[in-house]
N, C-alpha and C. Protein backbone atom coordinates (compact mmCIF):
# COMPACT_ATOMS: atom_id res chain seq x y z
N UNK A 1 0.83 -1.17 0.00
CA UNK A 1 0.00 0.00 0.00
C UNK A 1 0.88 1.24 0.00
N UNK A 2 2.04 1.21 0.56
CA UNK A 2 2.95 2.29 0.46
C UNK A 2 3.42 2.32 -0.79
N UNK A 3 3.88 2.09 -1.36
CA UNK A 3 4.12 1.87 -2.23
C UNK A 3 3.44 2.64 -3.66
N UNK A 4 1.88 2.46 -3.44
CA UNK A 4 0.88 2.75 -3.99
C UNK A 4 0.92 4.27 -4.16
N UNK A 5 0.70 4.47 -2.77
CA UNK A 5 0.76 5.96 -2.21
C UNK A 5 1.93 6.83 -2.65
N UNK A 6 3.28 6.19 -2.33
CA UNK A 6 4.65 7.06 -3.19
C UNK A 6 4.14 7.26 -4.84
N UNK A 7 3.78 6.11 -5.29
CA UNK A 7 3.36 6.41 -6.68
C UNK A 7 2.28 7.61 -6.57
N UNK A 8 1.84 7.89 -6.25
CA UNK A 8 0.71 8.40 -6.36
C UNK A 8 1.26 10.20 -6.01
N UNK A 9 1.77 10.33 -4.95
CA UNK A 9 2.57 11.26 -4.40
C UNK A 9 3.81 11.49 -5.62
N UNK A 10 4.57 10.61 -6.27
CA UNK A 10 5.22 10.93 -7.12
C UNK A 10 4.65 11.79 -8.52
N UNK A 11 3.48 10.84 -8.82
CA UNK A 11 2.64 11.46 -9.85
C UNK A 11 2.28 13.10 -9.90
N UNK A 12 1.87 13.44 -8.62
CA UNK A 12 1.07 14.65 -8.30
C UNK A 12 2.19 15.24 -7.38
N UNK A 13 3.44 15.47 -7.18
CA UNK A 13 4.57 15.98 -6.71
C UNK A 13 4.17 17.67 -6.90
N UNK A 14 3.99 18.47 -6.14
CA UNK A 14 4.10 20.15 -6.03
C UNK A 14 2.88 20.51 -7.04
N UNK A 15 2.08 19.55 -6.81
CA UNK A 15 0.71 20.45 -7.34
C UNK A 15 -0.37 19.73 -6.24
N UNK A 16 -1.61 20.53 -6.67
CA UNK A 16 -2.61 20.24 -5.34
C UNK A 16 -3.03 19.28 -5.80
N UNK A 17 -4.00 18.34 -4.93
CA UNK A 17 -4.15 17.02 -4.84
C UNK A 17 -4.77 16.91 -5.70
N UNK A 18 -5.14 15.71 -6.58
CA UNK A 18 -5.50 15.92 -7.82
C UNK A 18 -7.02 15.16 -7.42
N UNK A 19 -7.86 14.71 -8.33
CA UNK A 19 -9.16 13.94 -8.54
C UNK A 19 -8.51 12.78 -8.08
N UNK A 20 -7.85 11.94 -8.68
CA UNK A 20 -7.72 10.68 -8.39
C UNK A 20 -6.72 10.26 -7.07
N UNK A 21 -5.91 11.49 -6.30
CA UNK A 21 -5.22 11.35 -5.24
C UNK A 21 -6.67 11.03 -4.00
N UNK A 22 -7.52 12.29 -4.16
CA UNK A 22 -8.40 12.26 -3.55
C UNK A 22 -9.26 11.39 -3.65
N UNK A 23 -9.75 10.33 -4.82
CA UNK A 23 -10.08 9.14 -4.83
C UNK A 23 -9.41 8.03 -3.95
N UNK A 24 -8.32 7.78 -3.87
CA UNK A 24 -7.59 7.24 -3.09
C UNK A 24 -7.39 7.11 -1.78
N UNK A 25 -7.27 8.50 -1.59
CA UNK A 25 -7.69 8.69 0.29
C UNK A 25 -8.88 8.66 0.75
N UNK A 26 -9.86 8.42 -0.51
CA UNK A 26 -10.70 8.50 0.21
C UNK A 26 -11.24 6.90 0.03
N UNK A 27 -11.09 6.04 -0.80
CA UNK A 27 -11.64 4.46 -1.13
C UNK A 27 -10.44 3.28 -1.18
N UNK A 28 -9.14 4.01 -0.57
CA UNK A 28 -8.28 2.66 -0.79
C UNK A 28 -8.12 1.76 0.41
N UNK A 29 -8.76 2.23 1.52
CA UNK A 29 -9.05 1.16 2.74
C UNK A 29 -10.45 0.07 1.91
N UNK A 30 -11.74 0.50 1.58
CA UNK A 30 -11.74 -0.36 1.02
C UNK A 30 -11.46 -1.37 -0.15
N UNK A 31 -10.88 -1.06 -0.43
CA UNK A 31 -10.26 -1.62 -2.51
C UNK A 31 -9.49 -2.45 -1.20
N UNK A 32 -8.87 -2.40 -0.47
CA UNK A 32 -7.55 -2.98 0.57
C UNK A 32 -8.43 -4.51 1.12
N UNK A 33 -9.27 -4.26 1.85
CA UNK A 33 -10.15 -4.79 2.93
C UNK A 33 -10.83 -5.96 1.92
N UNK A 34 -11.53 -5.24 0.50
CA UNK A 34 -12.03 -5.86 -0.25
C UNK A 34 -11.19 -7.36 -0.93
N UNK A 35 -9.92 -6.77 -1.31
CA UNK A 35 -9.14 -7.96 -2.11
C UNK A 35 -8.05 -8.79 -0.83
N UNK A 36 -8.31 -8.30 0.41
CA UNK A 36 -7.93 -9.31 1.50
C UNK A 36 -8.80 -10.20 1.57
N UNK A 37 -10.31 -9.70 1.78
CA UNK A 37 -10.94 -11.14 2.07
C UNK A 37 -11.05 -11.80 0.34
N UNK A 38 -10.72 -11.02 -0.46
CA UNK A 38 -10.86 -12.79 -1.51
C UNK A 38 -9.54 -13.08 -1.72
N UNK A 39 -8.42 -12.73 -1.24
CA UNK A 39 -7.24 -13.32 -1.68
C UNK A 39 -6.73 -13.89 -0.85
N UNK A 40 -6.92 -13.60 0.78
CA UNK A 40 -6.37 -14.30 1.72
C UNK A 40 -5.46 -13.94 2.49
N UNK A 41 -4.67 -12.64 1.61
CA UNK A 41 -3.60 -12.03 2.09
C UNK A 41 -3.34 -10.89 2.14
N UNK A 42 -2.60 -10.42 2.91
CA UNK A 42 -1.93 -8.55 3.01
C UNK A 42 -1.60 -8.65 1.64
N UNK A 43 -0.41 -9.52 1.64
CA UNK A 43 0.61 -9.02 0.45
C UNK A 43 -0.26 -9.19 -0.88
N UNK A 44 -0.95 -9.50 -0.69
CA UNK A 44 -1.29 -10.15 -2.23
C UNK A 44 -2.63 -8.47 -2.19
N UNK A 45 -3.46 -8.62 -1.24
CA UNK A 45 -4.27 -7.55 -0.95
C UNK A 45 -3.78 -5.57 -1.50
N UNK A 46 -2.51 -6.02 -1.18
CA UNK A 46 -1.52 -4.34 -1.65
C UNK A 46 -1.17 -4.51 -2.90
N UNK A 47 -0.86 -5.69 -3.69
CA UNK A 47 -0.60 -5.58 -5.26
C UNK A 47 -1.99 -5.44 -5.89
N UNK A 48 -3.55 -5.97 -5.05
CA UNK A 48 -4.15 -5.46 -6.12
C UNK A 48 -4.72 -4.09 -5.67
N UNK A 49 -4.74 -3.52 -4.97
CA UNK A 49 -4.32 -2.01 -4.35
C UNK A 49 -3.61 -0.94 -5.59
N UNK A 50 -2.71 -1.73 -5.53
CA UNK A 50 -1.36 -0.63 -6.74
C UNK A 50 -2.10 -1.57 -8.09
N UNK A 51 -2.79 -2.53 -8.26
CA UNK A 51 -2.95 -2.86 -9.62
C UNK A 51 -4.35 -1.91 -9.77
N UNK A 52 -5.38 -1.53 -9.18
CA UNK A 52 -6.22 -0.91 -9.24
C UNK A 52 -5.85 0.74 -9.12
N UNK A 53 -5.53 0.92 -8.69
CA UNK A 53 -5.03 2.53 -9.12
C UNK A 53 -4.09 2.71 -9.85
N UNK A 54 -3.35 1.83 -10.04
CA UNK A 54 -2.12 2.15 -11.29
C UNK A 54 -2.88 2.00 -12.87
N UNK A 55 -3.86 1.56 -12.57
CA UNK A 55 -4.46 1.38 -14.05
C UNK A 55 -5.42 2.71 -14.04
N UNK A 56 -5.92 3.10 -12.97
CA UNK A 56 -6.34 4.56 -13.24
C UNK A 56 -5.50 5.60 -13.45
N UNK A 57 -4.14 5.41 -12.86
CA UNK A 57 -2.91 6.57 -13.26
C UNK A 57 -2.65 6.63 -14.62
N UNK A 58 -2.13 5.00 -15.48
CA UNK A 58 -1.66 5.17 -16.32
C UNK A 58 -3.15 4.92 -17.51
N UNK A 59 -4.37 5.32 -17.25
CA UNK A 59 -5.48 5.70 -17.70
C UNK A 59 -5.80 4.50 -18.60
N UNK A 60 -5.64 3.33 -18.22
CA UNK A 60 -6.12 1.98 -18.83
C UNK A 60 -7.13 1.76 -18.46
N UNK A 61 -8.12 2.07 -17.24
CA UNK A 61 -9.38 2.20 -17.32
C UNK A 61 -9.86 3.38 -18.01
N UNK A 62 -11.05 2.85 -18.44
CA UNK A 62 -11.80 4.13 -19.10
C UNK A 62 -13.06 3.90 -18.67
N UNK A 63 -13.64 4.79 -17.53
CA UNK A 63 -14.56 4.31 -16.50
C UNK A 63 -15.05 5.96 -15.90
N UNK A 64 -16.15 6.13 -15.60
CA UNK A 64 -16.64 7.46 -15.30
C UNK A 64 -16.77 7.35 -14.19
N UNK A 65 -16.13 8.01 -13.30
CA UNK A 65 -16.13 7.50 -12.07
C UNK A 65 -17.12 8.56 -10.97
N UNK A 66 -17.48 9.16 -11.46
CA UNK A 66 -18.26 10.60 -10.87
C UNK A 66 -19.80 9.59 -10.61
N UNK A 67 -20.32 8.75 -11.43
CA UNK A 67 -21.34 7.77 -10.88
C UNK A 67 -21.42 7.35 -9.64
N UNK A 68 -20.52 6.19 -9.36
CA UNK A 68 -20.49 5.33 -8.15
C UNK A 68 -19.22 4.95 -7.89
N UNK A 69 -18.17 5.81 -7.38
CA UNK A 69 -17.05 5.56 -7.57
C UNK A 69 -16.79 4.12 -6.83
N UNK A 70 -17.20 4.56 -5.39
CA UNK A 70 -17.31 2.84 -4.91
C UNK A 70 -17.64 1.37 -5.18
N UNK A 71 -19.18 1.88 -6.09
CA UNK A 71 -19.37 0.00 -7.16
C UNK A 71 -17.85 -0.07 -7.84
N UNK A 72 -17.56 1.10 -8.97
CA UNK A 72 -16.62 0.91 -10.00
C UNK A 72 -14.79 0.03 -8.88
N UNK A 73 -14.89 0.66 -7.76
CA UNK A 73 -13.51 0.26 -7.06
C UNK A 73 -13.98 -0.46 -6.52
N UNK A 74 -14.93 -1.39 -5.92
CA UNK A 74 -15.11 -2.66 -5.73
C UNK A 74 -15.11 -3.79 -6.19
N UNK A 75 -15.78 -3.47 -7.45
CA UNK A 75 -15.94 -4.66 -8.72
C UNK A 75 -14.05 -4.66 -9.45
N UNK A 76 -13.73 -3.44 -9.17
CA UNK A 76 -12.40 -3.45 -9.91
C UNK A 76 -11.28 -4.01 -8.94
N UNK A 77 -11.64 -3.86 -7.26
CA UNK A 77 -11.01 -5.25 -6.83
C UNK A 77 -10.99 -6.40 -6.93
N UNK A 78 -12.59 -6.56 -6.90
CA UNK A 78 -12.79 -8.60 -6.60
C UNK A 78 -11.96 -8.73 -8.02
N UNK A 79 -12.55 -7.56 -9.45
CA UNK A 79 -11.72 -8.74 -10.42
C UNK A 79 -10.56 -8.78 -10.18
N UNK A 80 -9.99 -7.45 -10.11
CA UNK A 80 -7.86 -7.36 -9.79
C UNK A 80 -7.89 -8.69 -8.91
N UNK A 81 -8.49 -9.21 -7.98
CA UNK A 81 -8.32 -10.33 -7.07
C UNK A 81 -8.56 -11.68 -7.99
N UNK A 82 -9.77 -11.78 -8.27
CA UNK A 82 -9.59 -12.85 -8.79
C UNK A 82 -8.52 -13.45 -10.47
N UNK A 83 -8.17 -12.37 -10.69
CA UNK A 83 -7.41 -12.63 -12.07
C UNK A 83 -5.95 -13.21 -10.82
N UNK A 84 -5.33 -12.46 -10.11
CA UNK A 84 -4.61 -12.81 -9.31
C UNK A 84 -4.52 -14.00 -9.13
N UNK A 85 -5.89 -14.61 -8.21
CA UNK A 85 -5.88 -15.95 -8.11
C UNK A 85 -5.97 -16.83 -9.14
N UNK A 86 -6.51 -16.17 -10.03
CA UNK A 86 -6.54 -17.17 -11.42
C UNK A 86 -5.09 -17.60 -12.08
N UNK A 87 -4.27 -16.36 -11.95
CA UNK A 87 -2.88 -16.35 -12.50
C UNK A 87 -2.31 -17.38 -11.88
N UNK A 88 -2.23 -17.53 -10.52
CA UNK A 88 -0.93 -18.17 -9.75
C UNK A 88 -1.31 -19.42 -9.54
N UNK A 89 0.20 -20.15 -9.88
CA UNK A 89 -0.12 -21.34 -8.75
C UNK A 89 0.74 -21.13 -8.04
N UNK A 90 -0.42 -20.95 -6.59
CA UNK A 90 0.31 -20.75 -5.43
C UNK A 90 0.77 -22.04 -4.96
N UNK A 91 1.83 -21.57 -3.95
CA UNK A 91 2.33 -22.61 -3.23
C UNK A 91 2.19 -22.97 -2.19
N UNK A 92 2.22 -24.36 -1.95
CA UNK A 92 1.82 -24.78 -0.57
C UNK A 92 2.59 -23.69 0.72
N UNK A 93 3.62 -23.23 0.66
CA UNK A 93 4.31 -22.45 1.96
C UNK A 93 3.51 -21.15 2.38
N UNK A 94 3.26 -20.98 3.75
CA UNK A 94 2.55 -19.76 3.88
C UNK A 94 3.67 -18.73 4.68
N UNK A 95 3.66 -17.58 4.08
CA UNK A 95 4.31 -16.48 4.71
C UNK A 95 4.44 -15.91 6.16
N UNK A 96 5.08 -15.74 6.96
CA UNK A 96 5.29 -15.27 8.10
C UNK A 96 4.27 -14.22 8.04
N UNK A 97 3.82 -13.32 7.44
CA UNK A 97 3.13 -11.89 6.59
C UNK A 97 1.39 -12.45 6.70
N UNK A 98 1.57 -13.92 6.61
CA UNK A 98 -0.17 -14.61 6.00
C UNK A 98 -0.86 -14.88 7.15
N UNK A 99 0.27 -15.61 8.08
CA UNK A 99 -0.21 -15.49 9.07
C UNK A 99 -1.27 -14.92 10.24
N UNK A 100 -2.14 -15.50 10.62
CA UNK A 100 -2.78 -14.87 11.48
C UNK A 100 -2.11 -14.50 12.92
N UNK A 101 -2.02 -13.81 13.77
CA UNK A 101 -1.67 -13.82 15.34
C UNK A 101 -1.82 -14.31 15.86
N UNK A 102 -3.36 -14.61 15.72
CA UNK A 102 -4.44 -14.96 16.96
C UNK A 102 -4.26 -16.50 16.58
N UNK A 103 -3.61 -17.20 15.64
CA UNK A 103 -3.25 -18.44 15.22
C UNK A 103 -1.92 -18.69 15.67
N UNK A 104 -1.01 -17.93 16.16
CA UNK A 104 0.50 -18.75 16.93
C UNK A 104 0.17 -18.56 18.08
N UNK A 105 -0.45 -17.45 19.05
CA UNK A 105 -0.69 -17.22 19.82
C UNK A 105 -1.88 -18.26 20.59
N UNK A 106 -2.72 -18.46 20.01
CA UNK A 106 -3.77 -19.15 20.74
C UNK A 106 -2.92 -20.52 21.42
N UNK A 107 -2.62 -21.28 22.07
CA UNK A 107 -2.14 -22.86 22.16
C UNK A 107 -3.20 -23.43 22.76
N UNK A 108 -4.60 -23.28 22.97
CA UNK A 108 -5.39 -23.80 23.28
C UNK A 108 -6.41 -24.52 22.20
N UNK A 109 -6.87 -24.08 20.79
CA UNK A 109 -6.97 -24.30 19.89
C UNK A 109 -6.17 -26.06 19.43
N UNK A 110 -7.42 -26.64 18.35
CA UNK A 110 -7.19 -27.83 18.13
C UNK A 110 -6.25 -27.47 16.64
N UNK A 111 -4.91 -28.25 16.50
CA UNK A 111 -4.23 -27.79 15.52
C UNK A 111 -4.80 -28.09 14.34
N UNK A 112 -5.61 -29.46 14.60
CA UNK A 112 -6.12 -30.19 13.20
C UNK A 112 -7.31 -29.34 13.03
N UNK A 113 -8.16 -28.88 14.16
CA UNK A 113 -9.13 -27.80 13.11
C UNK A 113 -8.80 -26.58 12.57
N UNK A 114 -7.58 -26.09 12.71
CA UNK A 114 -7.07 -24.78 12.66
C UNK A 114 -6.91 -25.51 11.04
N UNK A 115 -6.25 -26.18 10.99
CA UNK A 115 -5.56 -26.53 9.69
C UNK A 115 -6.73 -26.68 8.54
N UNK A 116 -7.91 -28.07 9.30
CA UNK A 116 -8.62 -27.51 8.24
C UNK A 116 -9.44 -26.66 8.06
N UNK A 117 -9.69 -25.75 8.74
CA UNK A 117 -10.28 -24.64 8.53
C UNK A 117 -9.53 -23.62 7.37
N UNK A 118 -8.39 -23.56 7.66
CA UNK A 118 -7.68 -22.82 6.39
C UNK A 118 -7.56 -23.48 5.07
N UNK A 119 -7.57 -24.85 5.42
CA UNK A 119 -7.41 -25.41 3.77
C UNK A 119 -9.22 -25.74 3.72
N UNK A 120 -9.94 -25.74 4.05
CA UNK A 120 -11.32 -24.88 3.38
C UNK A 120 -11.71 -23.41 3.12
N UNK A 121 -10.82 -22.78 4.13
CA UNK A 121 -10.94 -20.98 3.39
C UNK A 121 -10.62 -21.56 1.91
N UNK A 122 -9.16 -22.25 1.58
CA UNK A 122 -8.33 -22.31 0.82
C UNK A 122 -9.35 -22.74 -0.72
N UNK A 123 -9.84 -23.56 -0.32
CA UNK A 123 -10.38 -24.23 -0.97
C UNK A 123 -11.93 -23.48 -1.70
N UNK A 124 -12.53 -22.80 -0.80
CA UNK A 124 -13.65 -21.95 -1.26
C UNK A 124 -13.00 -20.65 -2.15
N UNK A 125 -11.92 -20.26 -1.86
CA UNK A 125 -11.25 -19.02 -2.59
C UNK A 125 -11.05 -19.62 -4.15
N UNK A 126 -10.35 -20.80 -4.27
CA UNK A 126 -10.41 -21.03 -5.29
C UNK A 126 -11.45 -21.53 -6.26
N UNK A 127 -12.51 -21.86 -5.71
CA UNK A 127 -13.60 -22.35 -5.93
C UNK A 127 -14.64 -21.46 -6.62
N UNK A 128 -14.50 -20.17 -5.50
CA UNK A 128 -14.43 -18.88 -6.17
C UNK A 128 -13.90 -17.82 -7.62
N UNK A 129 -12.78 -18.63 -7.41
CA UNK A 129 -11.92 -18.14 -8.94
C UNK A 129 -12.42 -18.51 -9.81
N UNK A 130 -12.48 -19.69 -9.89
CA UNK A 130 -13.36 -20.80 -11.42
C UNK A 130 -14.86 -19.99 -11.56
N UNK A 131 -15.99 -19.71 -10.75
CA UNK A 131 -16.96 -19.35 -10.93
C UNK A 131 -16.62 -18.17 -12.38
N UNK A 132 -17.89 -18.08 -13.20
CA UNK A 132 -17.71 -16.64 -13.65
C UNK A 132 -17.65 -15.57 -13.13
N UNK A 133 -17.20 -14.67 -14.02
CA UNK A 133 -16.59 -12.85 -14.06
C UNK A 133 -18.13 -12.97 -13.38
N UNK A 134 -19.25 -12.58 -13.37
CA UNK A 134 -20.50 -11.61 -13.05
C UNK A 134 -20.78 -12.80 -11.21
N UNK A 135 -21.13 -14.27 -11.50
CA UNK A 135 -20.85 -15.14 -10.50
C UNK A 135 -19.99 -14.33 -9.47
N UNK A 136 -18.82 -14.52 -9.99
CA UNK A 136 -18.11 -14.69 -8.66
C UNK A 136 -17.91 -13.26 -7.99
N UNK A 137 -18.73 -12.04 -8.93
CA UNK A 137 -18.81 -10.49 -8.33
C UNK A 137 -19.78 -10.59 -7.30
N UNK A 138 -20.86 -11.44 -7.83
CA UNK A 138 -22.03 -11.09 -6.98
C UNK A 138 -21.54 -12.37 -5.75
N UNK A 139 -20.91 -12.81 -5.82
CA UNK A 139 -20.86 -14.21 -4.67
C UNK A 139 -20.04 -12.90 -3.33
N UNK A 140 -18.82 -12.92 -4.19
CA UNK A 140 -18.16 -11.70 -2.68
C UNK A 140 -18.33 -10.34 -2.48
N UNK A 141 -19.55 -9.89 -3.30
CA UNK A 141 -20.17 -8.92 -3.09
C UNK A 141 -21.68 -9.32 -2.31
N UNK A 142 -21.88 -10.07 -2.12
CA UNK A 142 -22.93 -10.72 -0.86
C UNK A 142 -22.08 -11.35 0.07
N UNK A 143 -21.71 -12.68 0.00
CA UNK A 143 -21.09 -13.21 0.95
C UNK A 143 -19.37 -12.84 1.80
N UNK A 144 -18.82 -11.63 1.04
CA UNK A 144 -18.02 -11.47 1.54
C UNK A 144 -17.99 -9.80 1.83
N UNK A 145 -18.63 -9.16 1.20
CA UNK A 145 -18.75 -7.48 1.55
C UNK A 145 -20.41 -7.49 2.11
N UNK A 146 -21.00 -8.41 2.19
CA UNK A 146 -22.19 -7.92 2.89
C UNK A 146 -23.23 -7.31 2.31
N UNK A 147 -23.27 -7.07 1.19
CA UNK A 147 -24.51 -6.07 -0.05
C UNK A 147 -25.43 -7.52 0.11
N UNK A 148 -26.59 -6.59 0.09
CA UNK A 148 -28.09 -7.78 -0.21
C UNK A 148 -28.37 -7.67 -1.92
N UNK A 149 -28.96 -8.27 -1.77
CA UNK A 149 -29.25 -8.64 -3.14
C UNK A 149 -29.52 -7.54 -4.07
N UNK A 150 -30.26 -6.27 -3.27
CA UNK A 150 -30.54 -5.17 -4.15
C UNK A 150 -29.52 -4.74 -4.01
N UNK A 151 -28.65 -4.28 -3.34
CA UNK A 151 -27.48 -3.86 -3.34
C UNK A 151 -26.60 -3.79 -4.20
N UNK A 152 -26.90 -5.19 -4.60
CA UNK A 152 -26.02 -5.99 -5.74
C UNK A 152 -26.17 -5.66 -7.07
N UNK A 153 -27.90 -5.84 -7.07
CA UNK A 153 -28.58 -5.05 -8.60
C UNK A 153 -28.31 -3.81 -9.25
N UNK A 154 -28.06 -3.23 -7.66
CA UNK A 154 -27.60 -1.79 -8.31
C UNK A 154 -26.00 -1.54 -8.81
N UNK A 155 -25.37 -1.91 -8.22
CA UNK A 155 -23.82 -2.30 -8.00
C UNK A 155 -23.63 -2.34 -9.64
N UNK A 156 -23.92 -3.62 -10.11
CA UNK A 156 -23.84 -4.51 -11.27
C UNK A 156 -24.98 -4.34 -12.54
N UNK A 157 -25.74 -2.96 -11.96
CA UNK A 157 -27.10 -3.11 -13.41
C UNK A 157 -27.68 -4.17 -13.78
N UNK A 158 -28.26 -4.86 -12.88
CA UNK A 158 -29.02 -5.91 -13.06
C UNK A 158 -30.17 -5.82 -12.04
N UNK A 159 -31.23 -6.85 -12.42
CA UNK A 159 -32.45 -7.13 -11.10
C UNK A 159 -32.20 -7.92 -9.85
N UNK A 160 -32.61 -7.43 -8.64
CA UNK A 160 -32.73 -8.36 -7.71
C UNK A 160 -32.83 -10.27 -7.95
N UNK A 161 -33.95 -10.27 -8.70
CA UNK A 161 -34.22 -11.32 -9.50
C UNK A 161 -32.97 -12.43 -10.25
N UNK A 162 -32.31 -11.61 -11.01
CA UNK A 162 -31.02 -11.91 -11.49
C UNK A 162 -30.06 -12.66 -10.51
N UNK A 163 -29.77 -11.74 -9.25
CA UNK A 163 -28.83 -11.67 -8.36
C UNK A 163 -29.19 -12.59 -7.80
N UNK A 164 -30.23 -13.03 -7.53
CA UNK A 164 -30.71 -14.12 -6.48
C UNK A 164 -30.72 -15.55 -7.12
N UNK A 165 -31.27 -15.45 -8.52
CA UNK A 165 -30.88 -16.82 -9.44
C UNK A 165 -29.52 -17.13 -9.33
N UNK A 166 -28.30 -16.06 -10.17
CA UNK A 166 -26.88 -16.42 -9.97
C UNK A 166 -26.07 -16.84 -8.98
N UNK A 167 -26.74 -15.99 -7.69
CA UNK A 167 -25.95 -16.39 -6.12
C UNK A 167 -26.60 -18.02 -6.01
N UNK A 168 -27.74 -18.37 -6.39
CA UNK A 168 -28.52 -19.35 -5.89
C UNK A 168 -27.56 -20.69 -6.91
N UNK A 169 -26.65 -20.44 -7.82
CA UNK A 169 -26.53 -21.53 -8.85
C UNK A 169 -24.74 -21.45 -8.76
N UNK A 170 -24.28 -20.06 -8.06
CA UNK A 170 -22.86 -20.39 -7.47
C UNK A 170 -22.71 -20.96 -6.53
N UNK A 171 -23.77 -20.54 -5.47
CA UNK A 171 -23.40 -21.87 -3.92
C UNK A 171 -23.96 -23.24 -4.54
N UNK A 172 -24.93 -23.39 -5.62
CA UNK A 172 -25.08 -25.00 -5.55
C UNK A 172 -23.71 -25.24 -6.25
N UNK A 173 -22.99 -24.83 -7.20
CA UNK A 173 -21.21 -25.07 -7.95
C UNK A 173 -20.61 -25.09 -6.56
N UNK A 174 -20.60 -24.38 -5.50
CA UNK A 174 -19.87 -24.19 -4.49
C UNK A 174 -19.85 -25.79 -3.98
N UNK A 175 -21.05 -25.95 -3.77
CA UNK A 175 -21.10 -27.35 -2.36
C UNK A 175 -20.92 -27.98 -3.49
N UNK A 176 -20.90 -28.28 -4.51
CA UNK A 176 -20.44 -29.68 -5.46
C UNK A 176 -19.10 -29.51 -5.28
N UNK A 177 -18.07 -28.52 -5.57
CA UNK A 177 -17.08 -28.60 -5.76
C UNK A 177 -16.20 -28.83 -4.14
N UNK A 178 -16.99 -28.27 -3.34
CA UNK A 178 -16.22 -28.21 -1.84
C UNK A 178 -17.39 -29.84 -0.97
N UNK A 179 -17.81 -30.28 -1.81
CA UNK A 179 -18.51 -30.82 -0.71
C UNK A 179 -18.28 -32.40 -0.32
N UNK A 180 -16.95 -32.69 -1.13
CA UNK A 180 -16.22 -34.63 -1.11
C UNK A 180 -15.51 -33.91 0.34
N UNK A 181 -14.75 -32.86 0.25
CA UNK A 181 -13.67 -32.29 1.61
C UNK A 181 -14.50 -32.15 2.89
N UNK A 182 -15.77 -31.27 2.16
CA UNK A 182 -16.74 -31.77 3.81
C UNK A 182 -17.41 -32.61 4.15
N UNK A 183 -18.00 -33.44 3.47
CA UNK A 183 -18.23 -34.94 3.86
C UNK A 183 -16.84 -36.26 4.46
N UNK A 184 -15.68 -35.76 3.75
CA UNK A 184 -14.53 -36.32 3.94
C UNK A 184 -14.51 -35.99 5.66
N UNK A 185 -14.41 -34.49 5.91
CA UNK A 185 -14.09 -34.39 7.41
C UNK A 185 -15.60 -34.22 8.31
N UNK A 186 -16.75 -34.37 7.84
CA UNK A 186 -17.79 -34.47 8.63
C UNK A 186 -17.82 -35.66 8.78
N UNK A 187 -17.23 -36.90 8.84
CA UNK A 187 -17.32 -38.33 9.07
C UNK A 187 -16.58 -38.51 10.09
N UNK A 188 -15.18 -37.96 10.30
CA UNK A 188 -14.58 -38.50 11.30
C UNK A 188 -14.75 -37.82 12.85
């Protein structure tokens, strides 16, 4: 995120703050918050941070942003996020950085549910990726930012109606694809 910000500060160096500085201070906690919960991570959360405003610096979006600046930098996270996840194959090692706190710290906690609890985050994130571009907007724009369904309609120019069919036909893809891992560990 620093990073972001020097760019940004470099750009607009000895002149007053520009439109899009002030976009920034004012929506990059969420664009931040947004591509943490679908990516999983800080680090990964701050590249699509600088991938979403660097494409408004170097004017590769072409997007009116005086509408809804917030739909336009939300939807332009989850995707910066999910192309992310689509790109990589990540690796099994998790970062000192990925880490939770409240996960070295706790020693009371069962290790084997800790574990699978993360390799089902793990597993729904990617599960997530495969869904479609409009799918998988409206999935973590309900289930992970909290918008209801109209919320959503408006967000995305579509009907309530719409939103509620698509969410209704990504969680049934969801439990097919996640649901051998939870039957696997709801048995033992």
């Amino acid at each position: 995120m620093q990073a972001a910000v020097k760019h940004l500060q470099l750009v607009t160096e000895n002149q007053p703050p520009s439109q899009l500085e002030k976009l920034f201070q004012t929506h990059h906690a969420r664009v931040f918050r947004t591509a943490q919960r679908v990516t999983g991570s800080a680090t990964d959360a701050e590249d699509v941070l600088q991938t979403v405003f660097l494409r408004l610096v170097k004017g590769q979006e072409l997007y009116d942003l005086s509408q809804n600046p917030e739909a336009y930098l939300s939807r332009a996270a989850i995707n910066a996020s999910l192309d992310l996840l689509r790109s990589r194959n990540r690796s099994r090692a998790i970062g000192l950085d990925d880490v939770d706190a409240e996960s070295i710290v706790s020693r009371f906690k069962n290790p084997e549910l800790e574990h699978s609890d993360r390799e089902l985050q793990t597993l729904v994130r990617q599960a997530v990726a495969r869904l479609g571009k409009t799918a998988a907007e409206m999935f973590i724009l309900r289930y992970y930012e909290g918008y209801d369904n109209k919320e959503i309609a408006v967000v995305l120019n579509t009907s309530p109606l719409v939103v509620g069919v698509v969410l209704h036909r990504a969680r049934t893809k969801l439990k097919k694809e996640i649901g051998h891992y939870l039957e696997k560990h709801n048995d033992k």
